[in-house]
N, C-alpha and C. Protein backbone atom coordinates (compact mmCIF):
# COMPACT_ATOMS: atom_id res chain seq x y z
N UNK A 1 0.84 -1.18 0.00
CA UNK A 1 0.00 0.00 0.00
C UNK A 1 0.89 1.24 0.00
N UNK A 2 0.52 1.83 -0.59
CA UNK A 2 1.29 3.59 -1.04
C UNK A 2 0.30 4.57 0.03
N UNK A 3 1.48 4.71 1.02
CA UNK A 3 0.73 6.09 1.82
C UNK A 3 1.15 7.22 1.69
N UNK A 4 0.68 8.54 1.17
CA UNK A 4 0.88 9.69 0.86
C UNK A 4 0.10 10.47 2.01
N UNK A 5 1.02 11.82 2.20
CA UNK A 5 0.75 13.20 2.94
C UNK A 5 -0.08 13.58 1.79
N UNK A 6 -1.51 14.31 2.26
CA UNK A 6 -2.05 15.26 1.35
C UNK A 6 -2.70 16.52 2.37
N UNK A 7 -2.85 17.62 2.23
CA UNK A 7 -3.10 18.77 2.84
C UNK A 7 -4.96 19.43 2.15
N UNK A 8 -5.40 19.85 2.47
CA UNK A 8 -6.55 20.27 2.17
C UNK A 8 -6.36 21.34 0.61
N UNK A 9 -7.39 20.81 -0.20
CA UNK A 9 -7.41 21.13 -1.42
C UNK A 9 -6.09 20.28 -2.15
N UNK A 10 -5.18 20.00 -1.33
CA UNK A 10 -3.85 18.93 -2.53
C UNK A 10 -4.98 17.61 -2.97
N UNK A 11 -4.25 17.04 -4.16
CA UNK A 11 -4.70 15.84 -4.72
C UNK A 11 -3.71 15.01 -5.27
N UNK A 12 -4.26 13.48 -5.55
CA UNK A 12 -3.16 12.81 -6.01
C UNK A 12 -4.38 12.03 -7.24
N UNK A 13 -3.14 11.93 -8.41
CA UNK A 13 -3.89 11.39 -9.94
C UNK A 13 -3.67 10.13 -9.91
N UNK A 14 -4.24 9.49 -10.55
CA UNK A 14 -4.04 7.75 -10.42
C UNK A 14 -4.65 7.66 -12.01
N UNK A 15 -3.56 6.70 -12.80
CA UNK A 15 -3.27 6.62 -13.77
C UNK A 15 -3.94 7.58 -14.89
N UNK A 16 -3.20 8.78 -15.08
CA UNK A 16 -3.70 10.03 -15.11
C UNK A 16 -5.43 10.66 -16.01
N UNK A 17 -6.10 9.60 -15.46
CA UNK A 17 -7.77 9.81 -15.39
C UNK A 17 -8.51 10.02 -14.14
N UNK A 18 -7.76 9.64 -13.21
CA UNK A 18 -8.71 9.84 -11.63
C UNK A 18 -7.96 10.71 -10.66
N UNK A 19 -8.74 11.72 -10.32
CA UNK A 19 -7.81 12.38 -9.20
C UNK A 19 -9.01 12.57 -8.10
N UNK A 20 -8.04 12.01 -7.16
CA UNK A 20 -8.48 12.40 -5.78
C UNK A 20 -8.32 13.63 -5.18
N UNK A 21 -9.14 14.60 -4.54
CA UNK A 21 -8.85 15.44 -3.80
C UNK A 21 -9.47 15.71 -2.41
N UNK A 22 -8.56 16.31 -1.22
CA UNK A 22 -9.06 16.45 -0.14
C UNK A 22 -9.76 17.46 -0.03
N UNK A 23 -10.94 17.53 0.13
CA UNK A 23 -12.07 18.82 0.13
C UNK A 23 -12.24 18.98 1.82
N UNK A 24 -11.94 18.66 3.18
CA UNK A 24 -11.98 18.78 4.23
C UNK A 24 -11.47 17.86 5.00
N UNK A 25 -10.88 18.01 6.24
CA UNK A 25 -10.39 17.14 7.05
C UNK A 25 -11.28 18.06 8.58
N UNK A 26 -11.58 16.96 9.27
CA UNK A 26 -12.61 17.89 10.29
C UNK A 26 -12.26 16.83 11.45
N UNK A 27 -11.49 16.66 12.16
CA UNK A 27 -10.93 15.75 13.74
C UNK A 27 -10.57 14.37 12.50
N UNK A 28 -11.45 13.31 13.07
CA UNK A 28 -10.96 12.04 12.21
C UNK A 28 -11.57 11.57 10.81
N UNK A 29 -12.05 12.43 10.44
CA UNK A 29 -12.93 12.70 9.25
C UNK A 29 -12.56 13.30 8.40
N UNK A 30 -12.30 12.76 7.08
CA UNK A 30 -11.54 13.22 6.06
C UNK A 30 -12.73 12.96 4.54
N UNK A 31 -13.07 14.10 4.03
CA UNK A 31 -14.01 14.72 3.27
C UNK A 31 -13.14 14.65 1.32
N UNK A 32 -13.55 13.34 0.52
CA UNK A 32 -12.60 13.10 -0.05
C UNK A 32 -13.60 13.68 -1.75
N UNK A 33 -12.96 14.20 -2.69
CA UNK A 33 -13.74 14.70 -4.09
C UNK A 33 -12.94 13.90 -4.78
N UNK A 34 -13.40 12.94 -5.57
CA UNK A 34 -12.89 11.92 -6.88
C UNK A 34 -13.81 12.24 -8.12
N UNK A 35 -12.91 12.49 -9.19
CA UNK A 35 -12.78 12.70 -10.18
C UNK A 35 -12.37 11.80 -11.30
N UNK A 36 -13.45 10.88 -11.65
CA UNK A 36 -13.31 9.78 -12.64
C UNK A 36 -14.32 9.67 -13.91
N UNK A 37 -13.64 9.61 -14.99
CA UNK A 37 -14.81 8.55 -16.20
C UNK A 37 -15.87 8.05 -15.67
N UNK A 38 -17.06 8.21 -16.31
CA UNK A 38 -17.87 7.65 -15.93
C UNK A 38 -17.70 5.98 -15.66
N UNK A 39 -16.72 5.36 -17.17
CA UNK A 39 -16.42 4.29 -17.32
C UNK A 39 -15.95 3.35 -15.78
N UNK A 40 -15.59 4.33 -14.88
CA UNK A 40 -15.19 3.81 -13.80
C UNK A 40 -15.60 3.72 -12.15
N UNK A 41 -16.13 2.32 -12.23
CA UNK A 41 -17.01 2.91 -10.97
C UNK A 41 -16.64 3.01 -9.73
N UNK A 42 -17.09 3.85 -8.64
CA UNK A 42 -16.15 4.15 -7.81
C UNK A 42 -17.05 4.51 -6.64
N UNK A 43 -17.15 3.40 -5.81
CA UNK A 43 -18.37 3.46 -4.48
C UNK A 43 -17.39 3.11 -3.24
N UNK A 44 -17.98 3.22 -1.84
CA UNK A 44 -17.62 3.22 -0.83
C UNK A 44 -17.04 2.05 -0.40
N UNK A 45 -15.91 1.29 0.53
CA UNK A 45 -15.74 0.13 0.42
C UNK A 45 -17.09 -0.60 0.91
N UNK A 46 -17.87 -0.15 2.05
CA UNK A 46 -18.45 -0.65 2.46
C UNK A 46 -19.78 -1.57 1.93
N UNK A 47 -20.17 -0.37 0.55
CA UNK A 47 -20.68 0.01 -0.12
C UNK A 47 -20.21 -1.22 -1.26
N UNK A 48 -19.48 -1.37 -1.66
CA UNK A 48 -18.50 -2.57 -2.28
C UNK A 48 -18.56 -3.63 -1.86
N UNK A 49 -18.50 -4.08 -0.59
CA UNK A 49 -18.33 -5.28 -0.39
C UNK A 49 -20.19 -5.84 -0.36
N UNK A 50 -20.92 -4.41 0.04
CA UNK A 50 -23.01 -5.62 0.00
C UNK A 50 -22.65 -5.96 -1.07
N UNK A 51 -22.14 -4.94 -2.32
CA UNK A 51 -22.65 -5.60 -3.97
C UNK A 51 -22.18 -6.59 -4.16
N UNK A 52 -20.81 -7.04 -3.75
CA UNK A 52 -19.92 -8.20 -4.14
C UNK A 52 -20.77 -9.60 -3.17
N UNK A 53 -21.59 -9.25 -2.38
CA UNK A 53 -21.75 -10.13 -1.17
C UNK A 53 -23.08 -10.69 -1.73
N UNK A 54 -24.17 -9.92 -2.61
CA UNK A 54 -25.32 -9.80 -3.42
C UNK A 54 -25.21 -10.65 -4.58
N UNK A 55 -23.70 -10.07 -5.48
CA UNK A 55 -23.31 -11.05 -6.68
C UNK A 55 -23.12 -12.21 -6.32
N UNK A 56 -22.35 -12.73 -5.02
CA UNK A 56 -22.31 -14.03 -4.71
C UNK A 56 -23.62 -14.70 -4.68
N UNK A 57 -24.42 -14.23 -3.48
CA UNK A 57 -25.44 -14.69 -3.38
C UNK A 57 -26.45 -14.97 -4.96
N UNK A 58 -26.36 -13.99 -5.11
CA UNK A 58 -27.56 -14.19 -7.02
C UNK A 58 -26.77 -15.18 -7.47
N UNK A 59 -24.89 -15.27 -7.88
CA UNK A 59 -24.59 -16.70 -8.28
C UNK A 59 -24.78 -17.66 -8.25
N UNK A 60 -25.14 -18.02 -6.17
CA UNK A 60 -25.15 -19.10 -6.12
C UNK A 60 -26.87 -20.04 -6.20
N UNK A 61 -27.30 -18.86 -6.33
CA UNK A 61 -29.24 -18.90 -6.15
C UNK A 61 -29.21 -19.42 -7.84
N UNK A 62 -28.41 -19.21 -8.91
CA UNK A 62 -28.22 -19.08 -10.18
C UNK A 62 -27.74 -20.67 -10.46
N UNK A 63 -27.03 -20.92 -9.64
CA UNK A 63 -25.95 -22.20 -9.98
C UNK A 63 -27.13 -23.00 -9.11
N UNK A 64 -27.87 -23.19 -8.13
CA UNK A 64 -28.60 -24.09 -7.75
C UNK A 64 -29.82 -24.07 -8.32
N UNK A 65 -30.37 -23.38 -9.33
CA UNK A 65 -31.56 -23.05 -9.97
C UNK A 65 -31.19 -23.89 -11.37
N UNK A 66 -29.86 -24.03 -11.67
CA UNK A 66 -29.37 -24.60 -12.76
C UNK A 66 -29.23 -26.65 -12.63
N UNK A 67 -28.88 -26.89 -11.41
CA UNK A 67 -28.69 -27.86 -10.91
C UNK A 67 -30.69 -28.52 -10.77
N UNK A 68 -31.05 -27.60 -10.51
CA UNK A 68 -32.59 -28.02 -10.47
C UNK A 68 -33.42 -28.60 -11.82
N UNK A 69 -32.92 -27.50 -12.39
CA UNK A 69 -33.21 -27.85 -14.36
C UNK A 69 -32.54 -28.89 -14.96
N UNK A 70 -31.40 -28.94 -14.08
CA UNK A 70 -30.62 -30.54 -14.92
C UNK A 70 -31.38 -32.01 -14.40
N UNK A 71 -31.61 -31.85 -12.90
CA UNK A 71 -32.59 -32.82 -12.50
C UNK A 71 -34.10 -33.12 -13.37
N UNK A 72 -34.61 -31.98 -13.34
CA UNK A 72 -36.15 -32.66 -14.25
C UNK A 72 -35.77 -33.14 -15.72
N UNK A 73 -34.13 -32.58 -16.34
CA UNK A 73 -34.25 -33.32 -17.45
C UNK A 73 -33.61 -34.59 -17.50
N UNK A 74 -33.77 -34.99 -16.54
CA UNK A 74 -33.21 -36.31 -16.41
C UNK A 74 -33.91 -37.71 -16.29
């Protein structure tokens, strides 16, 4: 992991289409403005991990719904 100093209003570019910038720091709370392509989506981790936790789940509701259909053609 790459840890960088940034100061209020500084930013750092990431592969030079996305830039992050610090729009406030307030006690332990840090107020962050990203700047990306639409092409690129860019949500909260927390926020990241329901969807990934959702895709599993629909997979596996998907893969046993499939296993069901192979049974009646049998």
């Amino acid at each position: 992991m790459l840890a960088l100093s940034r100061k209020k209003d500084e930013a750092i570019v990431i592969n030079n289409d996305i830039e992050v910038t610090i729009i406030e720091v307030k006690g332990d709370q840090v107020k962050l403005g990203i700047t990306a392509p639409k092409s690129v989506p860019v949500y909260r981790k927390e926020v990241y991990l329901q969807i990934q936790e959702a895709n599993r789940a629909a997979a596996n509701e998907t893969a046993q719904a499939m296993e069901a259909l192979k049974k009646l053609g049998q």
